[in-house]
C-alpha atoms as a PDB file:
ATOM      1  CA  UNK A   1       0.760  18.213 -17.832  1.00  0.00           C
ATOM      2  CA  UNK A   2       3.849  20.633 -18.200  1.00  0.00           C
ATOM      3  CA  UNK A   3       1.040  23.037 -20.368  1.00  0.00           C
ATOM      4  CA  UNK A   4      -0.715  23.347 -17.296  1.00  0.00           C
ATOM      5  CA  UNK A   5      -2.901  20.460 -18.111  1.00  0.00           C
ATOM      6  CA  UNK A   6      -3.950  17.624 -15.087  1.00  0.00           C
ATOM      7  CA  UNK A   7      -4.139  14.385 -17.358  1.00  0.00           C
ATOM      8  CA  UNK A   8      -5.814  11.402 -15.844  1.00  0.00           C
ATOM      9  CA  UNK A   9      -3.854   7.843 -17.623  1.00  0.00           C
ATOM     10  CA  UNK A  10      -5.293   4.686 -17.162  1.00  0.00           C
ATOM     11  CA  UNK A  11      -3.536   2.031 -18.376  1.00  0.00           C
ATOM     12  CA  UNK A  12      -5.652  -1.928 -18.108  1.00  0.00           C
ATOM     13  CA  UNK A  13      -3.383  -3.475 -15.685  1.00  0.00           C
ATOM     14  CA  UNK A  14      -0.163  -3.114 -14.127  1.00  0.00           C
ATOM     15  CA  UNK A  15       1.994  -5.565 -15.712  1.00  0.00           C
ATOM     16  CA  UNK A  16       1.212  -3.538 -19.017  1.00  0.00           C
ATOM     17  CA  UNK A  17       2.732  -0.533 -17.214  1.00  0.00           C
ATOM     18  CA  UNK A  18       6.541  -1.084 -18.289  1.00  0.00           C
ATOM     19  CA  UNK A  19       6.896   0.002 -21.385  1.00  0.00           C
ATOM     20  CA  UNK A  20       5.849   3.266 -19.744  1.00  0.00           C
ATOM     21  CA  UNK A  21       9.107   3.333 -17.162  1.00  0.00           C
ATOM     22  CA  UNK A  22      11.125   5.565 -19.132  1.00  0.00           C
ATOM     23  CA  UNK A  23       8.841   8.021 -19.809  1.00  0.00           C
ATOM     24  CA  UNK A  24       7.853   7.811 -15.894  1.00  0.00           C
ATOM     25  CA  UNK A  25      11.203   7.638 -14.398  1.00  0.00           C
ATOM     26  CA  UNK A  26      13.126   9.793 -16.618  1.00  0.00           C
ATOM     27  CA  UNK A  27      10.902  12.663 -17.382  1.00  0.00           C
ATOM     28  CA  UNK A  28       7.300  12.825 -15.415  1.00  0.00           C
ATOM     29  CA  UNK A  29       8.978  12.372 -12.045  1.00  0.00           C
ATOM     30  CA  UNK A  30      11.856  14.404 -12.789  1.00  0.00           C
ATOM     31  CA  UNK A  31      10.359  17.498 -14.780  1.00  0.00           C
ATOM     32  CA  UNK A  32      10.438  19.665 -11.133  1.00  0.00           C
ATOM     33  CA  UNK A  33      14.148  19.238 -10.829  1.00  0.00           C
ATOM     34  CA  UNK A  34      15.091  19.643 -14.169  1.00  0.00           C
ATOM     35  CA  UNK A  35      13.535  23.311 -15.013  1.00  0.00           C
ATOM     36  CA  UNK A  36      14.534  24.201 -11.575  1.00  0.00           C
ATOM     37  CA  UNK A  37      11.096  24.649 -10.444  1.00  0.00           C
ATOM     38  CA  UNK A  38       9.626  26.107 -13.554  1.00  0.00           C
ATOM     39  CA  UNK A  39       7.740  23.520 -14.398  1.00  0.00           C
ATOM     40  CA  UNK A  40       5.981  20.493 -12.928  1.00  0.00           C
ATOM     41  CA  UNK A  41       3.751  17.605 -14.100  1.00  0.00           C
ATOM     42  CA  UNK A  42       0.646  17.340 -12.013  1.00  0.00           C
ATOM     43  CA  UNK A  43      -0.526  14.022 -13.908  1.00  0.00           C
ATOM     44  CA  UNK A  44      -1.802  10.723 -12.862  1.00  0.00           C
ATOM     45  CA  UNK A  45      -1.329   6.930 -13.992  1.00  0.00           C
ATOM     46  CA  UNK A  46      -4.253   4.905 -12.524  1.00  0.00           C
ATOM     47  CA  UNK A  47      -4.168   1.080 -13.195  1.00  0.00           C
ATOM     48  CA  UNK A  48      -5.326  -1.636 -11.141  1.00  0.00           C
ATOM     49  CA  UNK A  49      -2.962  -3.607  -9.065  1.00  0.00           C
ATOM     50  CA  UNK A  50      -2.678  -7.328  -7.220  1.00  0.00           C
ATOM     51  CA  UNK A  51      -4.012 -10.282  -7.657  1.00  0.00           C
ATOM     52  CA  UNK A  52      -7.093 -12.083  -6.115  1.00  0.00           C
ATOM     53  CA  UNK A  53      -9.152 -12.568  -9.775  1.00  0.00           C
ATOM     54  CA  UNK A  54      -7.444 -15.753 -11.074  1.00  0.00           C
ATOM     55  CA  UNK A  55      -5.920 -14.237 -14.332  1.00  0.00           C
ATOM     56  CA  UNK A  56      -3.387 -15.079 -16.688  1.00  0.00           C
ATOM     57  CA  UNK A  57       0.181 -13.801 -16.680  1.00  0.00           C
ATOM     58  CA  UNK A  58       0.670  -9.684 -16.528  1.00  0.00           C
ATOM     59  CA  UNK A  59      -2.811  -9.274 -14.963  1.00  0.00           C
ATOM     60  CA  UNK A  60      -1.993  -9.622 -11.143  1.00  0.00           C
ATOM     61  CA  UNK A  61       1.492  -7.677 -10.189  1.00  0.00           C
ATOM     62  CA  UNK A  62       1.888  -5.744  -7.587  1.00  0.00           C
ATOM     63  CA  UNK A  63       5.177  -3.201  -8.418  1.00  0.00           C
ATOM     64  CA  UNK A  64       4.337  -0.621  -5.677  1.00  0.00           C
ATOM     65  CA  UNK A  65       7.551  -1.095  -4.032  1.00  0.00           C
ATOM     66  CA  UNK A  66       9.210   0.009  -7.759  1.00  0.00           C
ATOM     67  CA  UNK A  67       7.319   3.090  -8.081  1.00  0.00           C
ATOM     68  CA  UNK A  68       8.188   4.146  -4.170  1.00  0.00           C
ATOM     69  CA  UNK A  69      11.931   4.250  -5.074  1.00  0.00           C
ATOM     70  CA  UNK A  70      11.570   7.161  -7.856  1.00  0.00           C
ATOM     71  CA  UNK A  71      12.049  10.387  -6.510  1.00  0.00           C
ATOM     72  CA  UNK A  72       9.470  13.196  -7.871  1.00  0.00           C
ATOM     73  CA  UNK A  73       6.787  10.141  -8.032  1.00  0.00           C
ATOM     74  CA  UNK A  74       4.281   9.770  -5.256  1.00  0.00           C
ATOM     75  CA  UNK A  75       2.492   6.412  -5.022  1.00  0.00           C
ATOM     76  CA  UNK A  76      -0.818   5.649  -3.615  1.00  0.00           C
ATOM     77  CA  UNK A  77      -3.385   2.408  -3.218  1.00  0.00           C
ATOM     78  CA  UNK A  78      -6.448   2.956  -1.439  1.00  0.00           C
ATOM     79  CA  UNK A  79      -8.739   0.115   0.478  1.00  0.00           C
ATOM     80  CA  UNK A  80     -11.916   1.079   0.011  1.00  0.00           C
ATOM     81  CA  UNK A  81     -14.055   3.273  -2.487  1.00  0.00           C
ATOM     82  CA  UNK A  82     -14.494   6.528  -0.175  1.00  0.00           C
ATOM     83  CA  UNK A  83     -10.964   5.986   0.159  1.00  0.00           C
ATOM     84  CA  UNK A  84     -10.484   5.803  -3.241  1.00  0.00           C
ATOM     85  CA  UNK A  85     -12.613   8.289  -4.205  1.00  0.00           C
ATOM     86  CA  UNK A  86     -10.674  11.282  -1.439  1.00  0.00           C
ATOM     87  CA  UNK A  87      -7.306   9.834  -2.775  1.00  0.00           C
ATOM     88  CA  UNK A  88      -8.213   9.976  -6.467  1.00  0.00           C
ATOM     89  CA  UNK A  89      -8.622  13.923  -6.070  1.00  0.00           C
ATOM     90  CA  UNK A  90      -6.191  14.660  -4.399  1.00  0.00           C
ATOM     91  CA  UNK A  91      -3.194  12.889  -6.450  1.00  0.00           C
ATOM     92  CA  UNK A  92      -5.551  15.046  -9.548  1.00  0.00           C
ATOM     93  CA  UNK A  93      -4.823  18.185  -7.789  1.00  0.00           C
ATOM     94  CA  UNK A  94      -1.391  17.456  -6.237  1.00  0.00           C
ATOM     95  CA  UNK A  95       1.171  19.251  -8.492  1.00  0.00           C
ATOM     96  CA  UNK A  96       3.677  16.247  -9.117  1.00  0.00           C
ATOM     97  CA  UNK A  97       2.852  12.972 -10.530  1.00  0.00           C
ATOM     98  CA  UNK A  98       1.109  10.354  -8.796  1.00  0.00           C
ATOM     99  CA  UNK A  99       0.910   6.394  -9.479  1.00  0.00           C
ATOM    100  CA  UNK A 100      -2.182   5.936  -8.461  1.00  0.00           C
ATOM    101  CA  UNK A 101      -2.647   1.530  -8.282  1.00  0.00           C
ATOM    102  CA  UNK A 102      -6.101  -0.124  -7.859  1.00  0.00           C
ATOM    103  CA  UNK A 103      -6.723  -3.360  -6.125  1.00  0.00           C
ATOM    104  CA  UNK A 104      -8.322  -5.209  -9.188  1.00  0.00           C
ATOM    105  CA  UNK A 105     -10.208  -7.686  -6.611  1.00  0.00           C
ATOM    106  CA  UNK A 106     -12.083  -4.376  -4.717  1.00  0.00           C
ATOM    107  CA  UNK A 107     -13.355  -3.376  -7.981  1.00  0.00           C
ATOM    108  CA  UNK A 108     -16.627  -5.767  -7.521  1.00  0.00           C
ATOM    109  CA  UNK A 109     -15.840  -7.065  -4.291  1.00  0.00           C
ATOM    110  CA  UNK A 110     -15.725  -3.636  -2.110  1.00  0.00           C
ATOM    111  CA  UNK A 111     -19.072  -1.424  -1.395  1.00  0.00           C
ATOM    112  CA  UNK A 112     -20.151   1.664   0.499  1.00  0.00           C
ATOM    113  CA  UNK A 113     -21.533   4.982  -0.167  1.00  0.00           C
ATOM    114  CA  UNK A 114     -19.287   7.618  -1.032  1.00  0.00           C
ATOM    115  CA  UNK A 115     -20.310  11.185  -0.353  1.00  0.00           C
ATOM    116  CA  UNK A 116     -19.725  13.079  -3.681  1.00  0.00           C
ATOM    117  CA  UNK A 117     -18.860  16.062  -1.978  1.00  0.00           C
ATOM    118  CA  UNK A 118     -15.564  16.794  -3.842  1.00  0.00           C
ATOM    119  CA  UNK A 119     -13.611  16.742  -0.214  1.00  0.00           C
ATOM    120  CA  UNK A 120      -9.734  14.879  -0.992  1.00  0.00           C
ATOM    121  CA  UNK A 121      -8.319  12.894   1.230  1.00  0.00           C
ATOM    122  CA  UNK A 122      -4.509  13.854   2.449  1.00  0.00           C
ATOM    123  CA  UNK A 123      -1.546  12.121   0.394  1.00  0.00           C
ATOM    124  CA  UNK A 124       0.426  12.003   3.306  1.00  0.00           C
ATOM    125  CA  UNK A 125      -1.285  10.564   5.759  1.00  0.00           C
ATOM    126  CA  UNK A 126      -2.284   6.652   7.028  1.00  0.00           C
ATOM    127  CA  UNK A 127      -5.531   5.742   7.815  1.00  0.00           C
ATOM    128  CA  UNK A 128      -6.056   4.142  11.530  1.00  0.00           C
ATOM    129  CA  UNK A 129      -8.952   1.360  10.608  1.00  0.00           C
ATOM    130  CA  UNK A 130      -8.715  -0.293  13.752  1.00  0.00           C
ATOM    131  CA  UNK A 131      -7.350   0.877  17.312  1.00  0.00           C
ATOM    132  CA  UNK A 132      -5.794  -1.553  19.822  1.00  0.00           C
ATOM    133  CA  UNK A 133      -2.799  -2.263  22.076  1.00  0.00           C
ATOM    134  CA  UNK A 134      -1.240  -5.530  22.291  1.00  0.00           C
ATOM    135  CA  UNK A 135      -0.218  -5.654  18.208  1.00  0.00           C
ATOM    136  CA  UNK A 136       0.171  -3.830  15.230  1.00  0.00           C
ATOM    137  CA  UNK A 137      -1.109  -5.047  11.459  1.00  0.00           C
ATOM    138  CA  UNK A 138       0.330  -2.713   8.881  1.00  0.00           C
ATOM    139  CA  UNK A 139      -1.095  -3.014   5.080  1.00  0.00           C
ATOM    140  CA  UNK A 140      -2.216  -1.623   2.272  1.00  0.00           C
ATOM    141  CA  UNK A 141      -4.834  -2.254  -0.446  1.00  0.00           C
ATOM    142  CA  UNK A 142      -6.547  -5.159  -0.974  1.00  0.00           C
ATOM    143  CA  UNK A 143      -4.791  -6.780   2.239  1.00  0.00           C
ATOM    144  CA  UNK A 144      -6.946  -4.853   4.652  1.00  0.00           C
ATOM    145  CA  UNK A 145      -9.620  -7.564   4.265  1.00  0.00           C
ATOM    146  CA  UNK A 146      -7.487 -10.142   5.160  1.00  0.00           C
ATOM    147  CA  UNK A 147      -5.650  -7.935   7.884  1.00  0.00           C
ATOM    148  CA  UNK A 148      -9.041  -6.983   9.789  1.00  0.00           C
ATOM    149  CA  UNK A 149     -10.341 -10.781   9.120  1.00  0.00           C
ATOM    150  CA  UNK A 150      -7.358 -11.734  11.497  1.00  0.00           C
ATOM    151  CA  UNK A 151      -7.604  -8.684  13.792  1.00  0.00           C
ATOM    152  CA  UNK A 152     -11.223 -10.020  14.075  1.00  0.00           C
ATOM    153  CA  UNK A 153      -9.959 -13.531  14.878  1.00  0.00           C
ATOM    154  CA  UNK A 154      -7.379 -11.922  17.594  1.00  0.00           C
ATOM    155  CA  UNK A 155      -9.752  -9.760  19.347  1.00  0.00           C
ATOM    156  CA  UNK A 156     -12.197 -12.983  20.278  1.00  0.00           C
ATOM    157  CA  UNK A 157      -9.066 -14.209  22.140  1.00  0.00           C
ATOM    158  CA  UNK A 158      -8.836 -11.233  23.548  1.00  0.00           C
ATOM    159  CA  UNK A 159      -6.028  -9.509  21.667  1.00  0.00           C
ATOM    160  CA  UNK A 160      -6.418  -5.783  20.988  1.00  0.00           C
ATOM    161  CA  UNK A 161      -5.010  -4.978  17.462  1.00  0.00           C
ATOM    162  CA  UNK A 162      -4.609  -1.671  15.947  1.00  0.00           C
ATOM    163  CA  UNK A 163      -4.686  -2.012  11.634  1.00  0.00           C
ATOM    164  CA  UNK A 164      -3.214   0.760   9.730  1.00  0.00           C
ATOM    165  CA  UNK A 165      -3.763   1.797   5.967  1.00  0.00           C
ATOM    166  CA  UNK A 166      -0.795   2.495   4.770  1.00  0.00           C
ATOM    167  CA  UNK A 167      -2.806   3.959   1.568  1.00  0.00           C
ATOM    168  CA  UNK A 168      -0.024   6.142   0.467  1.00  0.00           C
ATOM    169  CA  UNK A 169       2.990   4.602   0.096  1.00  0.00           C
ATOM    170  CA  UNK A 170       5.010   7.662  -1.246  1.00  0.00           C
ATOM    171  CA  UNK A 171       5.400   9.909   0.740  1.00  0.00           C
ATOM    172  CA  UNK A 172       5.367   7.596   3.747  1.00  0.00           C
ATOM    173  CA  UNK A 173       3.483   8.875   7.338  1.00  0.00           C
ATOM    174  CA  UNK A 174       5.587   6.856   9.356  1.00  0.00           C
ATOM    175  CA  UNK A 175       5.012   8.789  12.336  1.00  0.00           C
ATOM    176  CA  UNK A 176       1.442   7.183  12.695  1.00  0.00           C
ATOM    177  CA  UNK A 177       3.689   3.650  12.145  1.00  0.00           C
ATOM    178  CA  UNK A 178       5.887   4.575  15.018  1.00  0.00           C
ATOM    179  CA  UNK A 179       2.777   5.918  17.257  1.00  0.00           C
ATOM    180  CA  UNK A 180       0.993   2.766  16.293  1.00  0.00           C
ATOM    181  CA  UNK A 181       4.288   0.597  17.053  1.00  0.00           C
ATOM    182  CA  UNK A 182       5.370   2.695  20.518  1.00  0.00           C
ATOM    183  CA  UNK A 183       1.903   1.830  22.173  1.00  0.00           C
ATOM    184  CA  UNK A 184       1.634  -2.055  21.428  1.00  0.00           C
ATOM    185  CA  UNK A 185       5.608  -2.946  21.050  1.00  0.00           C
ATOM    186  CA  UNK A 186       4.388  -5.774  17.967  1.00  0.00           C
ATOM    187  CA  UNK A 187       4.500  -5.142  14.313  1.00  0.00           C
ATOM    188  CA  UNK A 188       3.474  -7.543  11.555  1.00  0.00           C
ATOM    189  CA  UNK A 189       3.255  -5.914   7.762  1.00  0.00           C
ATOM    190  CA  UNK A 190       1.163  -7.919   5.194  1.00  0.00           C
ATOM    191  CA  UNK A 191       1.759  -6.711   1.410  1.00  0.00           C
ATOM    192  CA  UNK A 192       1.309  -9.280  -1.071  1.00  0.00           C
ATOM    193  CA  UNK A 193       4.359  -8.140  -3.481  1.00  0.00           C
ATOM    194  CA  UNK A 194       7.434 -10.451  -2.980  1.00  0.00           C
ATOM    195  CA  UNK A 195       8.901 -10.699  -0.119  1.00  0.00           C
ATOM    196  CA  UNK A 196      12.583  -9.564  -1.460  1.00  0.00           C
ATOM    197  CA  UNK A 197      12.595  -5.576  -2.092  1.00  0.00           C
ATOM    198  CA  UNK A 198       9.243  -5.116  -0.742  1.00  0.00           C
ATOM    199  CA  UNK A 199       7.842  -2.105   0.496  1.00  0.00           C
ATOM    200  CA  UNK A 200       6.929  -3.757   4.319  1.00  0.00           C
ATOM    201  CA  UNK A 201      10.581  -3.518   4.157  1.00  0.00           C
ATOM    202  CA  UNK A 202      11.238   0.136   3.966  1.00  0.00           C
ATOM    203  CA  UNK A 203       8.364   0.040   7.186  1.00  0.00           C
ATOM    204  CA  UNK A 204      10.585  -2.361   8.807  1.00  0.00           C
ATOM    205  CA  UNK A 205      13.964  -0.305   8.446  1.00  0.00           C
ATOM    206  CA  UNK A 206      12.187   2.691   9.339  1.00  0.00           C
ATOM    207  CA  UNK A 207      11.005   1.224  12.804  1.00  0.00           C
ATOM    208  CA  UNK A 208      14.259   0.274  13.455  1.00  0.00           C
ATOM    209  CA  UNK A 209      15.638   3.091  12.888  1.00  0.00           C
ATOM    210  CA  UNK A 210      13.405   5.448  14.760  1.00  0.00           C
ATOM    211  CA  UNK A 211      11.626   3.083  17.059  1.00  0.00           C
ATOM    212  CA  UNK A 212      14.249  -0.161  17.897  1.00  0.00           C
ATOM    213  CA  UNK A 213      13.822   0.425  21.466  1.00  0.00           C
ATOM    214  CA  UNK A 214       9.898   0.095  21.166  1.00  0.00           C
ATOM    215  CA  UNK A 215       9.634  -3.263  19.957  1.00  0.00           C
ATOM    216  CA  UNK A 216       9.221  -5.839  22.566  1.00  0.00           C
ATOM    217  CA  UNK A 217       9.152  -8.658  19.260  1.00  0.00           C
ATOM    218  CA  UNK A 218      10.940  -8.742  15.760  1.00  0.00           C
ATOM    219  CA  UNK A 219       9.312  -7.281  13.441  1.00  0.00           C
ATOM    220  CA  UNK A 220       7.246 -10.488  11.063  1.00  0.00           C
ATOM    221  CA  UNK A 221       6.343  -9.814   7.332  1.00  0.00           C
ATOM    222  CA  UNK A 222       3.554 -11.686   5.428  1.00  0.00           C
ATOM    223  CA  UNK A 223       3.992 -11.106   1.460  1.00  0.00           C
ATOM    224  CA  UNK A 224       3.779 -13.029  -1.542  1.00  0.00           C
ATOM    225  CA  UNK A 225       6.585 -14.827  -2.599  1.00  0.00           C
ATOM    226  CA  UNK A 226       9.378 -14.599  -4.623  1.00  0.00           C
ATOM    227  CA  UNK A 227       8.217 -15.841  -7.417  1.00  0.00           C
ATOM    228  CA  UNK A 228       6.314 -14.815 -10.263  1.00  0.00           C
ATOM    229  CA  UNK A 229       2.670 -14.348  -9.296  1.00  0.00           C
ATOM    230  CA  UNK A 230       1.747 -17.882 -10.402  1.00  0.00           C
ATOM    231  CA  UNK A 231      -1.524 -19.077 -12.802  1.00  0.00           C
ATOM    232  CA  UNK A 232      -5.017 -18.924 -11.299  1.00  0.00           C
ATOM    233  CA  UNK A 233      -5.222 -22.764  -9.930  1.00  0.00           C
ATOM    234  CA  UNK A 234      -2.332 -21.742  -7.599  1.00  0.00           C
ATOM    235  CA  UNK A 235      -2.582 -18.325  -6.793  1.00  0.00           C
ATOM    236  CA  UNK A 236      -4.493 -18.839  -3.460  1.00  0.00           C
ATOM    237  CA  UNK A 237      -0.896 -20.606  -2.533  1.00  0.00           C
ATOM    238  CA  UNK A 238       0.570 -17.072  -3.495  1.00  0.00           C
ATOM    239  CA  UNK A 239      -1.573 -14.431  -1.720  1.00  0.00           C
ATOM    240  CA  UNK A 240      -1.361 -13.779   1.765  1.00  0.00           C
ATOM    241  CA  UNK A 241      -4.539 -14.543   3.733  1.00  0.00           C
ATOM    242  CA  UNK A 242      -5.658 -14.883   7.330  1.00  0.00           C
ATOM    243  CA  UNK A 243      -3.953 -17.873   8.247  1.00  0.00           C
ATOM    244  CA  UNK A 244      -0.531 -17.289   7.694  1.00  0.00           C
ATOM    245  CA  UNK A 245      -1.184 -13.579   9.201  1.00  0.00           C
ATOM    246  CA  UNK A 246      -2.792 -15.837  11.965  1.00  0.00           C
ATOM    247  CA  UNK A 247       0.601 -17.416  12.619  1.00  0.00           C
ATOM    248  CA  UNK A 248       3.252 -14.057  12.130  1.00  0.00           C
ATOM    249  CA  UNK A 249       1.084 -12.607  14.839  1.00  0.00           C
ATOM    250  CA  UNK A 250       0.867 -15.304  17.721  1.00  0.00           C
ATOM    251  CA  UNK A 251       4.766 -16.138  16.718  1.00  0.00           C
ATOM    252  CA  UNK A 252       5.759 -12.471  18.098  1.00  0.00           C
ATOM    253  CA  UNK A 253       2.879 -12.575  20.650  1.00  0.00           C
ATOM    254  CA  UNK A 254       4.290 -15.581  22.133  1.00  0.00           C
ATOM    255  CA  UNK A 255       8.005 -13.711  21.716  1.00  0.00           C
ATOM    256  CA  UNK A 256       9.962 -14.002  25.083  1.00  0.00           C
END
């Protein structure tokens, strides 16, 4: 990449992606700073992400949150394959690197055409899947289906939620967070890393920061938990899914 070369890494799944820290951390993502400018290293490590497929240990982590705390990386997980497919260019042609994660369970489980038309996607920008006004669902990834499922749910008891795409993580658009949150006063954000360290939290401190005197609710946060992503007989206990989305929304609906 420093020769002026745009490599494309994939590596099988993200819990194989550790051994690869030092040379990600220490050198890709700091190549800009160290020559002064000089140099950069316009690469990309793709590898799919999250759980969802009922696989053994290594197979199902979700170390976004990791990745966003690295300065000189940028860090992106797209929803969908036109998503994907805008996205996917653009962290090839940015000029820094670019973790690019892959929800493993869209892989077979998300369709649509996708205009091959060579047009990327911004890397700094969230995508607005859903508008409404009493509630705001943030996510990312492979969450959307479970986010919309219960924005569906909501809206046929006449609940207007808005559903933002975080897609990329690093750099963050939190001014479309902080439009989304200003208008409806709500926020839940559904991730399913661990709770602990997560990136819903960064969202969260952000909001407050910029936005406290919005919020007519705390802010609620449905995530895995802290534990190890567990084996496939109890991972449904693990993942975040409608219900429990379901029940962070009506808790801070029903806020006084």
């Amino acid at each position: 990449a420093a020769q002026g070369f745009r490599p494309v890494a994939e590596i099988q799944f993200t819990g194989f992606i550790y051994p690869a820290i030092d040379q990600l951390v220490n050198h890709a993502s700091r190549l800009r700073t160290r020559t002064r400018g000089r140099l950069s290293c316009p690469m990309v490590v793709r590898s799919p992400a999250g759980g969802g497929i009922r696989a053994i240990e290594h197979h199902s982590e979700s170390p976004e949150a990791m990745f966003a705390h690295v300065p000189g990386l940028r860090v992106v997980i797209p929803s969908s394959p036109a998503r994907a497919y805008g996205l996917l260019l653009a962290a090839i042609r940015d000029p820094d690197p670019v973790v690019f994660l892959e929800p493993t369970r869209l892989y077979r489980a998300a369709r649509e055409e996708v205009e091959d038309d060579g047009a990327a996607l911004p890397l700094d920008r969230c995508f607005v899947l859903r508008e409404g006004g009493d509630i705001t669902f943030v996510t990312w990834g492979a969450m959307t289906k479970e986010t919309l499922a219960a924005a569906d749910t909501l809206a046929g008891e006449g609940i207007s939620v808005e559903v933002i795409d975080v897609a990329t993580l690093k750099p963050l658009d939190s001014d479309s967070v902080l439009e989304s949150v200003a208008k409806t006063g709500r926020c839940v954000i559904v991730h399913e890393a661990p709770l602990t360290g997560g990136f819903g939290a960064e969202i969260a401190a952000r909001i407050a920061e910029r936005g406290l005197i919005s919020l007519l609710a705390p802010i609620e946060r449905v995530t895995g938990w802290d534990t190890v992503m567990p084996l496939p007989r109890l991972e449904q206990h693990y993942l975040p899914d409608e219900a429990r989305i379901l029940a962070a929304a009506r808790r801070i609906l029903a806020y006084q």
